[in-house]
PDB file of N, CA and C in Angstrom:
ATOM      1  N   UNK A   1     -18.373 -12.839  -7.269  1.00  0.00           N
ATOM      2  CA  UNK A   1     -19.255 -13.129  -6.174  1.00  0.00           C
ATOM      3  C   UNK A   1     -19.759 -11.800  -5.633  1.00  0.00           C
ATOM      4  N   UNK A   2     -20.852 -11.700  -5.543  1.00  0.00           N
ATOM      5  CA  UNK A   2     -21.955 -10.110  -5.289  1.00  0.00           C
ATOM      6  C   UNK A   2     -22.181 -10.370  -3.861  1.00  0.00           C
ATOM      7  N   UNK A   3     -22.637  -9.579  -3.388  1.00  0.00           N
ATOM      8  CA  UNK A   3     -22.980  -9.033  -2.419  1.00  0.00           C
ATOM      9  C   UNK A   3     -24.060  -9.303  -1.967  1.00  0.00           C
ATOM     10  N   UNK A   4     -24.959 -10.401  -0.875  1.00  0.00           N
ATOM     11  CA  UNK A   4     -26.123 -10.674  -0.880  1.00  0.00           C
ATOM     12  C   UNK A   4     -26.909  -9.206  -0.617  1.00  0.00           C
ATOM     13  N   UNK A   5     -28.324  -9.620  -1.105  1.00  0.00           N
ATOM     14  CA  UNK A   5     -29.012  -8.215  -0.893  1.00  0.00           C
ATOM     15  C   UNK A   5     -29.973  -8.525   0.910  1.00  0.00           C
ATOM     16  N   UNK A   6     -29.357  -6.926   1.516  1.00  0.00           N
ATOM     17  CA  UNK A   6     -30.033  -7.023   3.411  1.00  0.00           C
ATOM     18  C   UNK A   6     -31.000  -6.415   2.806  1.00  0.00           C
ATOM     19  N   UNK A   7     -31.819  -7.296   3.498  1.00  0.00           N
ATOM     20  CA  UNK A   7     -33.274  -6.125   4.078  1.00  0.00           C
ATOM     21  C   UNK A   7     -33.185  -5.294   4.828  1.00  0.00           C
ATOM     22  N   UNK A   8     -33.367  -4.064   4.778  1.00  0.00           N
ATOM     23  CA  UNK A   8     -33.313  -2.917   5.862  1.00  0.00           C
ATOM     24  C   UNK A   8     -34.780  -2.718   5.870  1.00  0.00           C
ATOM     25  N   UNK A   9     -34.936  -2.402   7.427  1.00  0.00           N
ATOM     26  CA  UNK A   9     -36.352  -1.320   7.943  1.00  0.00           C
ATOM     27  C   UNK A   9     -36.331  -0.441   6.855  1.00  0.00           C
ATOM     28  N   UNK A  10     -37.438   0.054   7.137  1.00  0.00           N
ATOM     29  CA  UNK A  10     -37.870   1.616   6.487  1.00  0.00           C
ATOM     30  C   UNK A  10     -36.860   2.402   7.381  1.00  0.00           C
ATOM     31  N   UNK A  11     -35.883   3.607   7.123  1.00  0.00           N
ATOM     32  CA  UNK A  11     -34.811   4.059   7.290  1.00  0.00           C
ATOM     33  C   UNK A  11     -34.640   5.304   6.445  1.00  0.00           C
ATOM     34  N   UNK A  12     -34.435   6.504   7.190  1.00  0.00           N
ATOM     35  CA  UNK A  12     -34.836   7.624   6.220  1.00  0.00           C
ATOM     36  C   UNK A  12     -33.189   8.274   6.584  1.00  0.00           C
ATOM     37  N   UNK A  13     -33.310   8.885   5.392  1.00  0.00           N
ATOM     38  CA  UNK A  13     -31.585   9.721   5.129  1.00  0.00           C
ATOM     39  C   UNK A  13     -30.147   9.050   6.175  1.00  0.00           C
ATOM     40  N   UNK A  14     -29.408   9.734   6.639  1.00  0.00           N
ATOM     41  CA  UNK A  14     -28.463   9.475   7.066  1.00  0.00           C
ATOM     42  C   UNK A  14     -28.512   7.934   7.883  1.00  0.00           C
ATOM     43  N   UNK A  15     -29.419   7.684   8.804  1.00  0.00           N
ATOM     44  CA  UNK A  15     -29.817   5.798   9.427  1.00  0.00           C
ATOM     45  C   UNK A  15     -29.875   4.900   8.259  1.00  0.00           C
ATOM     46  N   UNK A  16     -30.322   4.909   7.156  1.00  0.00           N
ATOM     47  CA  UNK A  16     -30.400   4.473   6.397  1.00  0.00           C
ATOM     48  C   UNK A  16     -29.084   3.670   5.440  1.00  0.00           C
ATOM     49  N   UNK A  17     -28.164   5.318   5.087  1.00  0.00           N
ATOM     50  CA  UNK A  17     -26.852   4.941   4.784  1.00  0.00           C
ATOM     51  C   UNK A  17     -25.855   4.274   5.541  1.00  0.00           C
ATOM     52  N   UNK A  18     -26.124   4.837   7.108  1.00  0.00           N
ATOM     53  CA  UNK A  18     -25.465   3.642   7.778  1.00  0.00           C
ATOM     54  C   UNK A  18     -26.039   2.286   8.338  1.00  0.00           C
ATOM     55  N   UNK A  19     -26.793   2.007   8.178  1.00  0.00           N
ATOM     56  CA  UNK A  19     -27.446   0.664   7.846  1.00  0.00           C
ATOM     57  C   UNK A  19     -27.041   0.012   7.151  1.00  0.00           C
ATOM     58  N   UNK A  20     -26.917   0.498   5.611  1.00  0.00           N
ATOM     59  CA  UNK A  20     -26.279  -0.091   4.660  1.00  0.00           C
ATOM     60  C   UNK A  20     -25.043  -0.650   4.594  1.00  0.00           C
ATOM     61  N   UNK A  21     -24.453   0.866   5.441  1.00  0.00           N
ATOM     62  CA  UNK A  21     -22.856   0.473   5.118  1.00  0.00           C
ATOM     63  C   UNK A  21     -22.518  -0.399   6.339  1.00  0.00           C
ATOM     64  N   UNK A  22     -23.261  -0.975   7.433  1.00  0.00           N
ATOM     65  CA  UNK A  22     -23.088  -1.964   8.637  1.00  0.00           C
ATOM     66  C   UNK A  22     -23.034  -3.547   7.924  1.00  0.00           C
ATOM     67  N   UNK A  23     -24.557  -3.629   7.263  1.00  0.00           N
ATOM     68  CA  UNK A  23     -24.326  -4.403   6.854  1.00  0.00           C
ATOM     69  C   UNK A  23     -23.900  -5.020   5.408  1.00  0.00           C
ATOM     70  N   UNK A  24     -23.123  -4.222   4.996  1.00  0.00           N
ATOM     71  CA  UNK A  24     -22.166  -4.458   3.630  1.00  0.00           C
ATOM     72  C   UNK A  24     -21.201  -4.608   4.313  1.00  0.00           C
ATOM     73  N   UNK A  25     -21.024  -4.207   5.490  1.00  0.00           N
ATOM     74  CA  UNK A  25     -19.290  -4.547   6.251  1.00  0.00           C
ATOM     75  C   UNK A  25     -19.160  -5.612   6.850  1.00  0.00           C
ATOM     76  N   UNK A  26     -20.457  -6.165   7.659  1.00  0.00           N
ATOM     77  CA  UNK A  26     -20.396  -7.617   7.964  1.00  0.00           C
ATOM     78  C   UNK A  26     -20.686  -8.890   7.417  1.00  0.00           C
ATOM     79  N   UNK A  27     -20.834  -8.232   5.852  1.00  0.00           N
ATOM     80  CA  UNK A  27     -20.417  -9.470   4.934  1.00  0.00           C
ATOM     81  C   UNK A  27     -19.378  -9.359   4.232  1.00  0.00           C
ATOM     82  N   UNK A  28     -18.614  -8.363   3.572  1.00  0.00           N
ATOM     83  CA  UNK A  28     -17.567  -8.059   3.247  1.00  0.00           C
ATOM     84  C   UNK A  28     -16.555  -8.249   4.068  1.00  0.00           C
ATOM     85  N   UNK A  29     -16.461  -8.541   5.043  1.00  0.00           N
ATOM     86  CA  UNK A  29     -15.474  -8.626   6.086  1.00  0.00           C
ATOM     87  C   UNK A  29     -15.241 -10.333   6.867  1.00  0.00           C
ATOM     88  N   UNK A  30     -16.588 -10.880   6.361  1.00  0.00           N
ATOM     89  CA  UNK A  30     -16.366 -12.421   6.299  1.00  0.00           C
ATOM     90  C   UNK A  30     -15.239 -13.180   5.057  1.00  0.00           C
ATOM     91  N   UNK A  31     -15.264 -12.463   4.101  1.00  0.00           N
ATOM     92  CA  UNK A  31     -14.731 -12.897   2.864  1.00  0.00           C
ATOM     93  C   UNK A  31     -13.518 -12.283   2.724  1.00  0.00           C
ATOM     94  N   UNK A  32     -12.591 -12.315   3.602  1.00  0.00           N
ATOM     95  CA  UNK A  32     -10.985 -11.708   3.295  1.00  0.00           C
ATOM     96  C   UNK A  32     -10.221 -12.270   3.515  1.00  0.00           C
ATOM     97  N   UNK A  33      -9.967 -13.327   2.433  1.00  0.00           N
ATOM     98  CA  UNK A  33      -8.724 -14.371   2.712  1.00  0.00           C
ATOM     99  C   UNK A  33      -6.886 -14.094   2.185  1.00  0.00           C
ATOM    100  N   UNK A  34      -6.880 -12.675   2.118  1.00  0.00           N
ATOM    101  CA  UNK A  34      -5.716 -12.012   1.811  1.00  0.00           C
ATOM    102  C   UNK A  34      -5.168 -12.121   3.120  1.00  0.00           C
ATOM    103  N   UNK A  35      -3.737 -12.067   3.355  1.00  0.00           N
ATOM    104  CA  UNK A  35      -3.127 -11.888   4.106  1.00  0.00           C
ATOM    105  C   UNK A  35      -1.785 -11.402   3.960  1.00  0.00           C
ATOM    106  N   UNK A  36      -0.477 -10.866   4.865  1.00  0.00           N
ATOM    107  CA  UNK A  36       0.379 -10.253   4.808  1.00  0.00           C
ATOM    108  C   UNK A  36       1.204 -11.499   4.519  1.00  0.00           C
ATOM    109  N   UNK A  37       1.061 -12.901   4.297  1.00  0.00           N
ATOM    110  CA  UNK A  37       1.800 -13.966   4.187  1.00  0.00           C
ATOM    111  C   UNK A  37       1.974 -14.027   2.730  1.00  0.00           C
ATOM    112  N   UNK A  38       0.766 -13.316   2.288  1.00  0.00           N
ATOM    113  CA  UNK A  38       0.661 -14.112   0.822  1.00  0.00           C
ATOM    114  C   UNK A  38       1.434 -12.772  -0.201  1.00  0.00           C
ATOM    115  N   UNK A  39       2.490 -12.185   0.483  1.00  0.00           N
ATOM    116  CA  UNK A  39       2.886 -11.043  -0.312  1.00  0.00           C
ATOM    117  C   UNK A  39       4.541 -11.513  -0.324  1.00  0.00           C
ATOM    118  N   UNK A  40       5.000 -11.609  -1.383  1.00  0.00           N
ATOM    119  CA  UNK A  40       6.414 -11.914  -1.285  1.00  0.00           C
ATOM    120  C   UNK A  40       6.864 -10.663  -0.870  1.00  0.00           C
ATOM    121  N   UNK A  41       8.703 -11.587  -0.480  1.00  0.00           N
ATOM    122  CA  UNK A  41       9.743 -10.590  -0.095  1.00  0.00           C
ATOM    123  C   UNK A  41       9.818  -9.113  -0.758  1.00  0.00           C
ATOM    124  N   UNK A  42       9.947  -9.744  -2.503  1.00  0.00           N
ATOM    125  CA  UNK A  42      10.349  -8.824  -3.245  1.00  0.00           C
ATOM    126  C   UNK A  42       9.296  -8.013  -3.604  1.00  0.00           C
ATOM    127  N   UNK A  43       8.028  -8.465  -3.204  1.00  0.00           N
ATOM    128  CA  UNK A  43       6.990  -7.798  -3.480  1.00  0.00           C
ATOM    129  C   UNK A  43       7.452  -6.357  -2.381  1.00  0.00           C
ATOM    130  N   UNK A  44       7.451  -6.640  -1.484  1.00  0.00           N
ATOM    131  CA  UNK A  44       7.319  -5.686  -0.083  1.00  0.00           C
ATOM    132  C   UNK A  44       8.540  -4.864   0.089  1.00  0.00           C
ATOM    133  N   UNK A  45       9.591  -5.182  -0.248  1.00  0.00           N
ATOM    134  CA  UNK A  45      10.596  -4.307  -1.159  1.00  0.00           C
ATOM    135  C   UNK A  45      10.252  -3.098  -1.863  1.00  0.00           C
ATOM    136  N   UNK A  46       9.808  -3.778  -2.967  1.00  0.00           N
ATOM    137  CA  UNK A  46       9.096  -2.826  -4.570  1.00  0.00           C
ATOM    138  C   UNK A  46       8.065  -1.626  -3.652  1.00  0.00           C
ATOM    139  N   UNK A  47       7.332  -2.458  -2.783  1.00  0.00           N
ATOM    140  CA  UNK A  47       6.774  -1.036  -2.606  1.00  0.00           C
ATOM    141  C   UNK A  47       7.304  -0.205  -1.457  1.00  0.00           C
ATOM    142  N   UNK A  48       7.972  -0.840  -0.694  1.00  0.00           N
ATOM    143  CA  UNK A  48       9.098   0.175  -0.135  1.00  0.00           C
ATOM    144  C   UNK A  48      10.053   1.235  -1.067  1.00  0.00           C
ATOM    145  N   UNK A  49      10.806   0.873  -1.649  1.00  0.00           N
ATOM    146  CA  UNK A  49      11.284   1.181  -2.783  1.00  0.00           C
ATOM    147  C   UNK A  49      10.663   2.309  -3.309  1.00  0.00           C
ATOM    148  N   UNK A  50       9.494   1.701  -3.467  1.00  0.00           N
ATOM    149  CA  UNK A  50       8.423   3.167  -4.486  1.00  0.00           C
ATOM    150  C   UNK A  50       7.758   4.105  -3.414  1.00  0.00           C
ATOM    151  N   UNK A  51       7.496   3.514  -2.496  1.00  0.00           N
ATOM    152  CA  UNK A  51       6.956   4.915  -0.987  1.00  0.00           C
ATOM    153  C   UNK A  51       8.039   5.925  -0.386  1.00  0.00           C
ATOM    154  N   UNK A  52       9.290   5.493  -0.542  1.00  0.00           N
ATOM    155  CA  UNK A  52       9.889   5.540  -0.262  1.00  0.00           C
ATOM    156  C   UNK A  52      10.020   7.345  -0.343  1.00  0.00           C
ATOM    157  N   UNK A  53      10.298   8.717   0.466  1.00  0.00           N
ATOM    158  CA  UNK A  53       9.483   9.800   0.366  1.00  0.00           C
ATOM    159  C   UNK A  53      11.401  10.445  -0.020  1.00  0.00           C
ATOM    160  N   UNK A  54      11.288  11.478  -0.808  1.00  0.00           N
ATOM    161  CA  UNK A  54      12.718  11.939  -0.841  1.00  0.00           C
ATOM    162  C   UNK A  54      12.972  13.222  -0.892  1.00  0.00           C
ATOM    163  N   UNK A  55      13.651  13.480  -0.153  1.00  0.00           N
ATOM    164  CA  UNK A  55      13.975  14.992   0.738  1.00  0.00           C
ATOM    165  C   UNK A  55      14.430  16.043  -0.468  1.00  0.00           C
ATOM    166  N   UNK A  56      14.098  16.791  -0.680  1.00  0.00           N
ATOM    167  CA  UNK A  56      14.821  17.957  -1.662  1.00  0.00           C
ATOM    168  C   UNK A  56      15.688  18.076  -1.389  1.00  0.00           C
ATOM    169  N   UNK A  57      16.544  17.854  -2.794  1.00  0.00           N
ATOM    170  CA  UNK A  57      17.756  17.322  -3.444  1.00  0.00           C
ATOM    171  C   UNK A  57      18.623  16.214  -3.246  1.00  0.00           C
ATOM    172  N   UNK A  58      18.038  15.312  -2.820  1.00  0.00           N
ATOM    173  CA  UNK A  58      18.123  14.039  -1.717  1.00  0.00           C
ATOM    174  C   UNK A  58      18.021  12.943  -3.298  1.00  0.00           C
ATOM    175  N   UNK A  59      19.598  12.526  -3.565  1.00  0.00           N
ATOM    176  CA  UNK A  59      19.036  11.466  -4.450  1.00  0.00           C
ATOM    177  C   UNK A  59      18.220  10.227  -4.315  1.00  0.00           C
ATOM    178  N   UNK A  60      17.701   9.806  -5.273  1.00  0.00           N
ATOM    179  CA  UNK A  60      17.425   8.404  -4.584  1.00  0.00           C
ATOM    180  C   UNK A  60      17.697   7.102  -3.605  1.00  0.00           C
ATOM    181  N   UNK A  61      19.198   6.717  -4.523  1.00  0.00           N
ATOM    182  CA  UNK A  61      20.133   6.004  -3.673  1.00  0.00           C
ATOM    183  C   UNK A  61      20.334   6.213  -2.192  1.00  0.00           C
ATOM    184  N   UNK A  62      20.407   7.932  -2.341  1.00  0.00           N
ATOM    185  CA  UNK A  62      20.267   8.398  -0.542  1.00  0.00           C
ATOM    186  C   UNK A  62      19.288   7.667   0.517  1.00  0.00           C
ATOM    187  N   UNK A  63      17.462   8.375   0.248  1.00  0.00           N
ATOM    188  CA  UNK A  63      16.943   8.086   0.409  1.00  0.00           C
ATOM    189  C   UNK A  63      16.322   6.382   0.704  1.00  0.00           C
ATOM    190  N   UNK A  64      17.156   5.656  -0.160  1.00  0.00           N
ATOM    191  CA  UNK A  64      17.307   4.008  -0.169  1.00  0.00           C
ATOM    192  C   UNK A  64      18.128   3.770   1.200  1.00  0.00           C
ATOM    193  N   UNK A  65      19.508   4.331   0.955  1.00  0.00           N
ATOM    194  CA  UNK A  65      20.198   3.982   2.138  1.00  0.00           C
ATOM    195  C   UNK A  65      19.795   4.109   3.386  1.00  0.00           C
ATOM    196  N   UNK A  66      18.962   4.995   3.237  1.00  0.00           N
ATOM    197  CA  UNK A  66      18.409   5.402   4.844  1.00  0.00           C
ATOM    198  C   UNK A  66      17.337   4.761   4.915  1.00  0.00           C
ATOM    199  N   UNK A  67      16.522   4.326   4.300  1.00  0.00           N
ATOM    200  CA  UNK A  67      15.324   3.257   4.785  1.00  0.00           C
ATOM    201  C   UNK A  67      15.744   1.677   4.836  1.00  0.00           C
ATOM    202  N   UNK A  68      16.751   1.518   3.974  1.00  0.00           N
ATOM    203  CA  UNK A  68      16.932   0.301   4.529  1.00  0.00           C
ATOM    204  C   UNK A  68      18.734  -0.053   4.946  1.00  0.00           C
ATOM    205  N   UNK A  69      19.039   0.842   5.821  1.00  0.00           N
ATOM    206  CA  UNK A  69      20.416   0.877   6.204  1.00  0.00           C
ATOM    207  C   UNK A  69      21.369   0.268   5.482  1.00  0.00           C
ATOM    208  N   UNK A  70      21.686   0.678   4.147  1.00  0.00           N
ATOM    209  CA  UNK A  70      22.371   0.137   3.522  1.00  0.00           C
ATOM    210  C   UNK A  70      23.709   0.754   3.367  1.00  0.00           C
ATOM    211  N   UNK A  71      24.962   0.869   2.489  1.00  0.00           N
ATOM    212  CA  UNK A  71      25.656   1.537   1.747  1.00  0.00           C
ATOM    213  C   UNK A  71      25.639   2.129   0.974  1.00  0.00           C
ATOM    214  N   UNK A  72      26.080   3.227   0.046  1.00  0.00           N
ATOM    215  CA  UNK A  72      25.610   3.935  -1.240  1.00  0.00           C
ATOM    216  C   UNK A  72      25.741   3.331  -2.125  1.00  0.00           C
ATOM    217  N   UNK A  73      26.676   1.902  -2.328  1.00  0.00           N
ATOM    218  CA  UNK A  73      26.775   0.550  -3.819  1.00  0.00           C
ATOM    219  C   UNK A  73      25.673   0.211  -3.558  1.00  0.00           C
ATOM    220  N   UNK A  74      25.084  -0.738  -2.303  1.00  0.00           N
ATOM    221  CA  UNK A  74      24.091  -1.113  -2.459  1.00  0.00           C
ATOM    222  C   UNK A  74      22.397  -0.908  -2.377  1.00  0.00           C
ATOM    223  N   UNK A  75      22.901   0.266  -2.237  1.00  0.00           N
ATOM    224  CA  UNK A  75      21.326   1.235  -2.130  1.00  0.00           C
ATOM    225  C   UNK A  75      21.175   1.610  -3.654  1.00  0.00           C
ATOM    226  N   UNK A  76      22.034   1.728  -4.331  1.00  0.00           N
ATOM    227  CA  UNK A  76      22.174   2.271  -5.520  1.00  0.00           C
ATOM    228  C   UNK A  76      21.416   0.689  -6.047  1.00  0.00           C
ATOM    229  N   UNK A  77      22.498  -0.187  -6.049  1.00  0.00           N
ATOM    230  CA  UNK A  77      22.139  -1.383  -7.000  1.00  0.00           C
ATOM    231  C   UNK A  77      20.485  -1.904  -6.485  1.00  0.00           C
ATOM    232  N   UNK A  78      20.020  -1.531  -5.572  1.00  0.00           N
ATOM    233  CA  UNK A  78      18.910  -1.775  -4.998  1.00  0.00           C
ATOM    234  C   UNK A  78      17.721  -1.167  -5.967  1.00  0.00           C
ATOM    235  N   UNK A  79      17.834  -0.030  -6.157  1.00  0.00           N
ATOM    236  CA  UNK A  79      17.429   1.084  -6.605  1.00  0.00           C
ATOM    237  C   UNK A  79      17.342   0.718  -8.366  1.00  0.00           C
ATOM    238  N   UNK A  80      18.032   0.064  -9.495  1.00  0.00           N
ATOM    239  CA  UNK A  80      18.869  -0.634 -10.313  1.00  0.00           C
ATOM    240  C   UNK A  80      17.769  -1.934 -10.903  1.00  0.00           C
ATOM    241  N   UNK A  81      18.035  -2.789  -9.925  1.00  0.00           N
ATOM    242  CA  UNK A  81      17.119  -4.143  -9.608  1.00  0.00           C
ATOM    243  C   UNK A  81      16.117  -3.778 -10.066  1.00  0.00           C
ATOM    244  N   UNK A  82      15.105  -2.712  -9.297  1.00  0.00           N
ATOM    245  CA  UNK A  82      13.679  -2.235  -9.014  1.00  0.00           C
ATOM    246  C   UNK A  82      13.045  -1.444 -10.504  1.00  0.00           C
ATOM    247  N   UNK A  83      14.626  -1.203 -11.260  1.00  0.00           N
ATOM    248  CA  UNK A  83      13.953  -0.395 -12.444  1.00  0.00           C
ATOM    249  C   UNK A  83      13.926   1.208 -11.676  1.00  0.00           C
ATOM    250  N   UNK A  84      14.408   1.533 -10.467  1.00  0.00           N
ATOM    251  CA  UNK A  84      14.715   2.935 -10.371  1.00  0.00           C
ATOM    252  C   UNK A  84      15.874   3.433 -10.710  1.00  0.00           C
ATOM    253  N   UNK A  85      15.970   5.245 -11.048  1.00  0.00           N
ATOM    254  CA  UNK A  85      16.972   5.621 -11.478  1.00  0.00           C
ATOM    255  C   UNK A  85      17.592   5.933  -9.912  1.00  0.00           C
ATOM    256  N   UNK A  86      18.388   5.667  -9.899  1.00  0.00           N
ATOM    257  CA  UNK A  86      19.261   5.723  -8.670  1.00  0.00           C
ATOM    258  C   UNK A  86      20.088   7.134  -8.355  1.00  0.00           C
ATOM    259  N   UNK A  87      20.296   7.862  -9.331  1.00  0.00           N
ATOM    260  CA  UNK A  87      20.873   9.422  -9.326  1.00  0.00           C
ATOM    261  C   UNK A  87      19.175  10.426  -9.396  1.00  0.00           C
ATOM    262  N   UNK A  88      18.124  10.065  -9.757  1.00  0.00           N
ATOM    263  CA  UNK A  88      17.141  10.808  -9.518  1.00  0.00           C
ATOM    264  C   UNK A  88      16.939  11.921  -8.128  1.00  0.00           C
ATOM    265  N   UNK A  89      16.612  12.894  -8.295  1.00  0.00           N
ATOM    266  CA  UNK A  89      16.914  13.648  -7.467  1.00  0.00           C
ATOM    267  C   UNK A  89      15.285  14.210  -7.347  1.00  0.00           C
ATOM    268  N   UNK A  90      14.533  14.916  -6.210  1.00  0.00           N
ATOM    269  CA  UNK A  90      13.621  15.617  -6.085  1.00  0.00           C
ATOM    270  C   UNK A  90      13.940  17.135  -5.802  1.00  0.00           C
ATOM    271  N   UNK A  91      13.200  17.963  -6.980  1.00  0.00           N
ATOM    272  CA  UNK A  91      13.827  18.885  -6.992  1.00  0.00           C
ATOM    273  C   UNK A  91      12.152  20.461  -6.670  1.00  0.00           C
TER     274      UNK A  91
END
């Protein structure tokens, strides 16, 4: 589904581009039926998991435990689950 085409005034350099980009935003912005509902648990995990920022020499597992207050078994096995290496270190 495209983008209907606006008519703009005659509009020279910079008025112009934002013209455009006004009204590409108030149709693009009618059509956003995404929402934070439609994201699973484990989805929102995974990318916690992967944002997750790690301190030099800070293993992973570490870094796990402290974002999501865990223990070092289960930050580890967390880490495991996700397909991360859990002894990974930033060096």
């Amino acid at each position: 589904m495209g983008v209907p085409a606006v008519q703009l005034p005659v509009l020279r350099g910079r008025e112009r581009i934002r013209a455009a980009i006004r009204a590409r935003a108030a149709v693009s912005l009618e059509s956003i039926t995404v929402s934070v509902e439609s994201i699973t648990d484990e989805e929102l995990v995974r990318r916690a998991l992967l944002n997750t920022r790690l301190k030099i020499g800070e293993p992973r597992w570490a870094a796990t435990m402290r974002v999501f207050g865990l223990g070092s078994t289960y930050a580890a096995q967390l880490c495991r689950r996700f397909g991360l290496e859990p002894d990974e270190v930033k060096k």
